[in-house]
PDB file of N, CA and C in Angstrom:
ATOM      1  N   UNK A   1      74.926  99.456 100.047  1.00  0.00           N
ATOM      2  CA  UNK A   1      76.316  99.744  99.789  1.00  0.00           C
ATOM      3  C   UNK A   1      76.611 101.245  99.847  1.00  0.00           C
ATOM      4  N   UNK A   2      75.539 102.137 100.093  1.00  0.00           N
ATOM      5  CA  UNK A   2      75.592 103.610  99.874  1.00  0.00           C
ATOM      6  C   UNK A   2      76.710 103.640 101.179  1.00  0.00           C
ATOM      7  N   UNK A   3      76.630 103.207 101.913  1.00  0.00           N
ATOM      8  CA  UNK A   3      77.213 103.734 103.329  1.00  0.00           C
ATOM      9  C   UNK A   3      78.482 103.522 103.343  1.00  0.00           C
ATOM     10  N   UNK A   4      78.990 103.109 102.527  1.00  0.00           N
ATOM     11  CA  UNK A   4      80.483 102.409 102.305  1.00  0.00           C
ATOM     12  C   UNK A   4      80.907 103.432 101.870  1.00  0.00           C
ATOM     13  N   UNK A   5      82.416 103.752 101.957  1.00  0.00           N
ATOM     14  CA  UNK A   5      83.092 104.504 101.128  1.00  0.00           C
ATOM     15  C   UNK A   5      84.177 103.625 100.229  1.00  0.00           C
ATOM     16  N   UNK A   6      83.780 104.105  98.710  1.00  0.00           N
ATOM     17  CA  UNK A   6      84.671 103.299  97.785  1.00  0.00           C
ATOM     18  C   UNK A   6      85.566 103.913  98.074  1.00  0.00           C
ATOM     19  N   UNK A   7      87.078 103.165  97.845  1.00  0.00           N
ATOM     20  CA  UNK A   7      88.713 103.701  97.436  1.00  0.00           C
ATOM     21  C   UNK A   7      88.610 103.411  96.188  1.00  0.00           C
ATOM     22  N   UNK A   8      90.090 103.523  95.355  1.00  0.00           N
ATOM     23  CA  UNK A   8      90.407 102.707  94.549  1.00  0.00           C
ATOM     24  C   UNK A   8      92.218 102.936  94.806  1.00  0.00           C
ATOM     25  N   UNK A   9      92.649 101.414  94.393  1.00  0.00           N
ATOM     26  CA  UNK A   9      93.926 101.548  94.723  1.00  0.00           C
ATOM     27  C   UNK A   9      94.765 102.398  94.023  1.00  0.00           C
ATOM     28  N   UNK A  10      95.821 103.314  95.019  1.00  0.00           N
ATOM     29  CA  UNK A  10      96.694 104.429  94.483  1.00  0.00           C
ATOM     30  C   UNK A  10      98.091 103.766  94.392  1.00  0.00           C
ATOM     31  N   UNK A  11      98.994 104.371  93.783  1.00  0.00           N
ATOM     32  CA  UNK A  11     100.446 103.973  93.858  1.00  0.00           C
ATOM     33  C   UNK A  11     101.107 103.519  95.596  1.00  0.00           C
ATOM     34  N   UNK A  12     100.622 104.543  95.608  1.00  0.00           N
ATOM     35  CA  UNK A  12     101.652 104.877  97.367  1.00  0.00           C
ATOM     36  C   UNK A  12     100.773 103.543  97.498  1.00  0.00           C
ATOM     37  N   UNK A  13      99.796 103.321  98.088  1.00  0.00           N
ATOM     38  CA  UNK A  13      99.194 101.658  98.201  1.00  0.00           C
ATOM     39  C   UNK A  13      99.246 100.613  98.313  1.00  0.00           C
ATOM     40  N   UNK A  14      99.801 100.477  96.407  1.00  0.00           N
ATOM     41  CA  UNK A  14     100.348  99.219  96.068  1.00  0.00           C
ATOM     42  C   UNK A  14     102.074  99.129  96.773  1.00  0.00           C
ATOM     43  N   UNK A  15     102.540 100.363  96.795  1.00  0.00           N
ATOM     44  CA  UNK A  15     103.494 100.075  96.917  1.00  0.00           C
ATOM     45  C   UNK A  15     104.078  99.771  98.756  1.00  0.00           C
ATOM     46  N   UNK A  16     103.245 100.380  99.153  1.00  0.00           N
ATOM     47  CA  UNK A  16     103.115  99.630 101.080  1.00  0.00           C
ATOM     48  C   UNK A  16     102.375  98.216 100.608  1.00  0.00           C
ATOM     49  N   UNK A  17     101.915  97.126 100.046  1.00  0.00           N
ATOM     50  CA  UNK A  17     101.195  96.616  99.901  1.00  0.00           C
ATOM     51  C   UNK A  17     102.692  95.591  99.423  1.00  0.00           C
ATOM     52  N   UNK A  18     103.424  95.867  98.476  1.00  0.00           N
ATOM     53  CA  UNK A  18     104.795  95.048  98.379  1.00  0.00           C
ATOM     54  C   UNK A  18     105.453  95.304  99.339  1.00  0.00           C
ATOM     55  N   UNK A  19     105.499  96.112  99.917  1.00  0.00           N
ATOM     56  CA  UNK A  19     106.847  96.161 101.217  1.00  0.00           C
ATOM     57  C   UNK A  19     105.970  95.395 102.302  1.00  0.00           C
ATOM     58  N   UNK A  20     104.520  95.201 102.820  1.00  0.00           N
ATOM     59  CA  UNK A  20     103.909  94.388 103.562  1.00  0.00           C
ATOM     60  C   UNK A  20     104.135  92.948 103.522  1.00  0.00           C
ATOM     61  N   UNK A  21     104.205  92.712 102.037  1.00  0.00           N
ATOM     62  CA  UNK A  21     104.619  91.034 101.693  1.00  0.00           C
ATOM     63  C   UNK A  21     105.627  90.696 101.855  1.00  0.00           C
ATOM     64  N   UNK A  22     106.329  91.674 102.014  1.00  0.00           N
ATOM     65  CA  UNK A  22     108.013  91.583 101.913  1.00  0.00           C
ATOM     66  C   UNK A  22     108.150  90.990 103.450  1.00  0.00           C
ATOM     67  N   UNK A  23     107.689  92.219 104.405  1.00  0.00           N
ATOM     68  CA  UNK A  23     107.893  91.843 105.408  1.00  0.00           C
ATOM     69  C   UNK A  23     107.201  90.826 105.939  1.00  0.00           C
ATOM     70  N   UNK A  24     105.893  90.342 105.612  1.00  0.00           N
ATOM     71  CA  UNK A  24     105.323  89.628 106.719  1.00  0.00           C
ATOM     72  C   UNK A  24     104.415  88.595 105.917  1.00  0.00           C
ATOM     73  N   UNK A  25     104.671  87.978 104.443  1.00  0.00           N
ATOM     74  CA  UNK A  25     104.492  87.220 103.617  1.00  0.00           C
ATOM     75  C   UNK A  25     104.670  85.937 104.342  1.00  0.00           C
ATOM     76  N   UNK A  26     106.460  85.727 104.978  1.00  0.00           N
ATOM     77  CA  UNK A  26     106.469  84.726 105.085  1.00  0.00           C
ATOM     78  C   UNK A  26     106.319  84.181 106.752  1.00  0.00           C
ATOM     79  N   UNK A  27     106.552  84.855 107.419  1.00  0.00           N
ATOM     80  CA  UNK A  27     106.369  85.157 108.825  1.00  0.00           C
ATOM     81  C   UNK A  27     105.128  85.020 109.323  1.00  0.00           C
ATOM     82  N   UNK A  28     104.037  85.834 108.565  1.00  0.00           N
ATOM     83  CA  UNK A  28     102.821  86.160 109.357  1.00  0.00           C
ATOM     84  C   UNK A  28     101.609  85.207 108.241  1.00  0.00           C
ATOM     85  N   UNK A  29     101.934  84.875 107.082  1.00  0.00           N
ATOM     86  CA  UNK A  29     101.160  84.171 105.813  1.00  0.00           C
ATOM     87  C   UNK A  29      99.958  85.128 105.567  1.00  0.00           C
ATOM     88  N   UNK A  30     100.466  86.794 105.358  1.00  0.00           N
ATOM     89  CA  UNK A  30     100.090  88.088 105.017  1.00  0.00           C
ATOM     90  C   UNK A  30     100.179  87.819 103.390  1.00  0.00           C
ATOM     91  N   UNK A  31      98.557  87.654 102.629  1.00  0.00           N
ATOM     92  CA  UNK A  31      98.329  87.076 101.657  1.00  0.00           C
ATOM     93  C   UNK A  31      98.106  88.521 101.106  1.00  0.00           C
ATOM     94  N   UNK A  32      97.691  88.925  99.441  1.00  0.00           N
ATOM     95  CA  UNK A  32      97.938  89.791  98.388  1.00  0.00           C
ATOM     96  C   UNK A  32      96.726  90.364  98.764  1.00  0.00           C
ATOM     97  N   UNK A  33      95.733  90.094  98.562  1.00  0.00           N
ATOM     98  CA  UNK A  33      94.018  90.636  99.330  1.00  0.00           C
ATOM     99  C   UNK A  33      94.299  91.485 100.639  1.00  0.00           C
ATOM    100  N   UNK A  34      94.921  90.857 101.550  1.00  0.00           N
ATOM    101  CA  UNK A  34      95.225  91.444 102.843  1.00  0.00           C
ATOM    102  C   UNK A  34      95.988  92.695 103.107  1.00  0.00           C
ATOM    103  N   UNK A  35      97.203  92.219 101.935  1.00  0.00           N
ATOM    104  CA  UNK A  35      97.965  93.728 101.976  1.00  0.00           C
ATOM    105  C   UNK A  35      97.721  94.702 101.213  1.00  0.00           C
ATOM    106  N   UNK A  36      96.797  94.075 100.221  1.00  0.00           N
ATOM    107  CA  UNK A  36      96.559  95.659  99.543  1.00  0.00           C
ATOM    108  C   UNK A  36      95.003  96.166 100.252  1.00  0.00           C
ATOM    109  N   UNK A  37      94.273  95.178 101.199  1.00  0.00           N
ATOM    110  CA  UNK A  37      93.121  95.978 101.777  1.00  0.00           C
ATOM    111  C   UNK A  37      93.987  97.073 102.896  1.00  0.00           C
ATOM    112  N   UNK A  38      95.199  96.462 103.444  1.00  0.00           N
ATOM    113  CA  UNK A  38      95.333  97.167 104.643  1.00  0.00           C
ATOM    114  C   UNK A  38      96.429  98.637 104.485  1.00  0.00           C
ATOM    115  N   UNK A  39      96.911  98.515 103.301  1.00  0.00           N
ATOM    116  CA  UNK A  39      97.641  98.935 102.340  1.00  0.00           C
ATOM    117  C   UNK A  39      97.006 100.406 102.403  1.00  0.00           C
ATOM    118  N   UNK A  40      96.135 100.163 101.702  1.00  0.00           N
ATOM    119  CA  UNK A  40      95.085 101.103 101.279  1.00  0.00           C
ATOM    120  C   UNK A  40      94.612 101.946 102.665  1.00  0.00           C
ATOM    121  N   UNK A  41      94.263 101.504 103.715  1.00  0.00           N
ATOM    122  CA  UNK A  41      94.061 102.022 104.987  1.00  0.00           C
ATOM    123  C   UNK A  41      94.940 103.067 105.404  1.00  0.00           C
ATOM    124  N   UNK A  42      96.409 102.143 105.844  1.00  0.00           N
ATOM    125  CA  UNK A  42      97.697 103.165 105.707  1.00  0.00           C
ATOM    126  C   UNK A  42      97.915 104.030 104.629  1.00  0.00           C
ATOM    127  N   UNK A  43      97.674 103.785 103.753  1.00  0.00           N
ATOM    128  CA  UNK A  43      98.144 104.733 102.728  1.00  0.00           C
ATOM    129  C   UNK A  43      97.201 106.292 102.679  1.00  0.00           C
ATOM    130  N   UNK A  44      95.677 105.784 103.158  1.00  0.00           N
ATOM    131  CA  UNK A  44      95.039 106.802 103.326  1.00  0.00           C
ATOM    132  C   UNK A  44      94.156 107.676 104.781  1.00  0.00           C
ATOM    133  N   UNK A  45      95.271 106.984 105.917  1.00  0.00           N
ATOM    134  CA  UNK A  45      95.768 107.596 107.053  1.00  0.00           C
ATOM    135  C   UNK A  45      94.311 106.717 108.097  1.00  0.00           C
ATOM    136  N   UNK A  46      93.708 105.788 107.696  1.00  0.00           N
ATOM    137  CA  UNK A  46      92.180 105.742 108.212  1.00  0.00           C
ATOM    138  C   UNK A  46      92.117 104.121 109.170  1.00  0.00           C
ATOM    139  N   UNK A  47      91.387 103.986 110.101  1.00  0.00           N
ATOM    140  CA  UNK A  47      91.207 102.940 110.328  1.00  0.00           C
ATOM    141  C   UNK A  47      90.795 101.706 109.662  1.00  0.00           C
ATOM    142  N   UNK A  48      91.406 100.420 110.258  1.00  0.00           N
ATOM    143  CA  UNK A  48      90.685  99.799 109.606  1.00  0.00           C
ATOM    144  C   UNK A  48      89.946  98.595 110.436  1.00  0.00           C
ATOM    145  N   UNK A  49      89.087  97.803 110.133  1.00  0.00           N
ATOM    146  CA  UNK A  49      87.884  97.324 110.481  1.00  0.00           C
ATOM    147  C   UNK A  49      87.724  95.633 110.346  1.00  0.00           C
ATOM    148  N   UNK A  50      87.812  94.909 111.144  1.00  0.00           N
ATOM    149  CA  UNK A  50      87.751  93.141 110.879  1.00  0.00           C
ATOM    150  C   UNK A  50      87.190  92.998 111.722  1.00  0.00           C
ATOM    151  N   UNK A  51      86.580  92.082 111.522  1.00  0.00           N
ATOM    152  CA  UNK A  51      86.206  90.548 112.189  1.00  0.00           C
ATOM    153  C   UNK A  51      87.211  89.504 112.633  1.00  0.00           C
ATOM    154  N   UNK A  52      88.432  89.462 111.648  1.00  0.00           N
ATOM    155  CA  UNK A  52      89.132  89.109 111.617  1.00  0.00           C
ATOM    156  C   UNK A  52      91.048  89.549 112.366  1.00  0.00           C
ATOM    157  N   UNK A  53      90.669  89.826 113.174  1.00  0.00           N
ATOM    158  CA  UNK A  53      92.024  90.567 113.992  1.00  0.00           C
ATOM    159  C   UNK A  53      93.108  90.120 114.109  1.00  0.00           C
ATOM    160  N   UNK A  54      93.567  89.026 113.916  1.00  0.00           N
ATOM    161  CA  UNK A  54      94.277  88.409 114.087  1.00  0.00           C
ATOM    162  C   UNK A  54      95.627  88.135 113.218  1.00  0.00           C
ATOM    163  N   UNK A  55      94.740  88.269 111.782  1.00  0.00           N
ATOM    164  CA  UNK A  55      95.375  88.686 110.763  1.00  0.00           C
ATOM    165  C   UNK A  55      96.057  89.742 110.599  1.00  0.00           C
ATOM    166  N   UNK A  56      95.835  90.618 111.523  1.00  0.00           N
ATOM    167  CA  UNK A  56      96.225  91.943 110.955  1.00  0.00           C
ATOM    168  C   UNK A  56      97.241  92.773 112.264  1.00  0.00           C
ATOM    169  N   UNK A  57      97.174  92.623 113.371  1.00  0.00           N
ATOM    170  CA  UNK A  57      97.550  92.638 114.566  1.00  0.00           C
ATOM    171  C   UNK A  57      99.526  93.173 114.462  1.00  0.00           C
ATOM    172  N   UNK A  58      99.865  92.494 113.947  1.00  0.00           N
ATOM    173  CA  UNK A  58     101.286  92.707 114.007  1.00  0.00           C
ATOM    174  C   UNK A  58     102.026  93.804 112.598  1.00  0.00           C
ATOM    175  N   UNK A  59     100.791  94.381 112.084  1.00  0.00           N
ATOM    176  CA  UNK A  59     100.975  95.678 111.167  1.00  0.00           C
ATOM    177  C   UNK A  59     101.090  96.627 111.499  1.00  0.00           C
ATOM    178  N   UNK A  60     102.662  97.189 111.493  1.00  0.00           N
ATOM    179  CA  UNK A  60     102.921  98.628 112.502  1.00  0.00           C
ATOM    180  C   UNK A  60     102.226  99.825 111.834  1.00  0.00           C
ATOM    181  N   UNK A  61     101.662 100.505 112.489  1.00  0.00           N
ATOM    182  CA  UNK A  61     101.048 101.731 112.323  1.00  0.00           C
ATOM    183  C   UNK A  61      99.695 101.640 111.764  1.00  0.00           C
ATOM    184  N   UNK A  62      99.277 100.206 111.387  1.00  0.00           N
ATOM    185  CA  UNK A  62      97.381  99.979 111.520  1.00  0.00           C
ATOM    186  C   UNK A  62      96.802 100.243 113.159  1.00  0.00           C
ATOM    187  N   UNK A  63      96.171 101.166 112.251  1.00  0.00           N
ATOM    188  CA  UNK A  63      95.372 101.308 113.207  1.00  0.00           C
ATOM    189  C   UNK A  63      93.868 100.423 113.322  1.00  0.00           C
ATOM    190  N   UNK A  64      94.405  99.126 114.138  1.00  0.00           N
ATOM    191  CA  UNK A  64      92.900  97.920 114.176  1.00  0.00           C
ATOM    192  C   UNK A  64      91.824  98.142 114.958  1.00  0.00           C
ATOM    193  N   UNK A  65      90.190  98.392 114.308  1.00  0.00           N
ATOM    194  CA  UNK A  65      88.960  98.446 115.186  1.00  0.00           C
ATOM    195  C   UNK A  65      88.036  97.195 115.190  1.00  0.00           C
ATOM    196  N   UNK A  66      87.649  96.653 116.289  1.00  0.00           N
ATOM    197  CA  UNK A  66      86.761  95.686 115.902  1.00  0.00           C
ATOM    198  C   UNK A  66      85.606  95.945 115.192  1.00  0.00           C
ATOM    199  N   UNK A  67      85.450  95.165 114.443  1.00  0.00           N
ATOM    200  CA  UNK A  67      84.142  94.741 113.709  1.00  0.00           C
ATOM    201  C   UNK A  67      82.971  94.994 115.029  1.00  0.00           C
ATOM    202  N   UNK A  68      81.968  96.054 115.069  1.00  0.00           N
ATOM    203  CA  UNK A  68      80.760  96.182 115.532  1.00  0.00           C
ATOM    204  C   UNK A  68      79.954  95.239 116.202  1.00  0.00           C
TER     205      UNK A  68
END
């Protein structure tokens, strides 16, 4: 786990993390886990990383990398 970098969630965060649900809760079935992982990404300017792409694809200004 050394190689990881911990966050921990900030305001600015949570609060892209409610405007994410807002927008794409019901549209995209953009669940509470999802927006505050991706939340957190945007909020702290950085890529982010899935396996899972699909999920995440229609989030303006994520920047999506595949999973390795």
């Amino acid at each position: 786990m050394q190689r990881f970098r911990i966050i921990t969630l900030n305001e600015q965060a949570g609060q892209t993390a409610v405007d994410l649900l807002r927008q794409y809760r019901l549209s995209h079935g953009l669940a509470i886990p999802d927006a505050l992982s991706v939340a957190s990404a945007l909020s702290l300017d950085c890529a982010f990383i899935t396996k899972n792409q699909k999920d995440y694809r229609f989030v303006d200004g994520l920047q999506l990398l595949p999973y390795p």
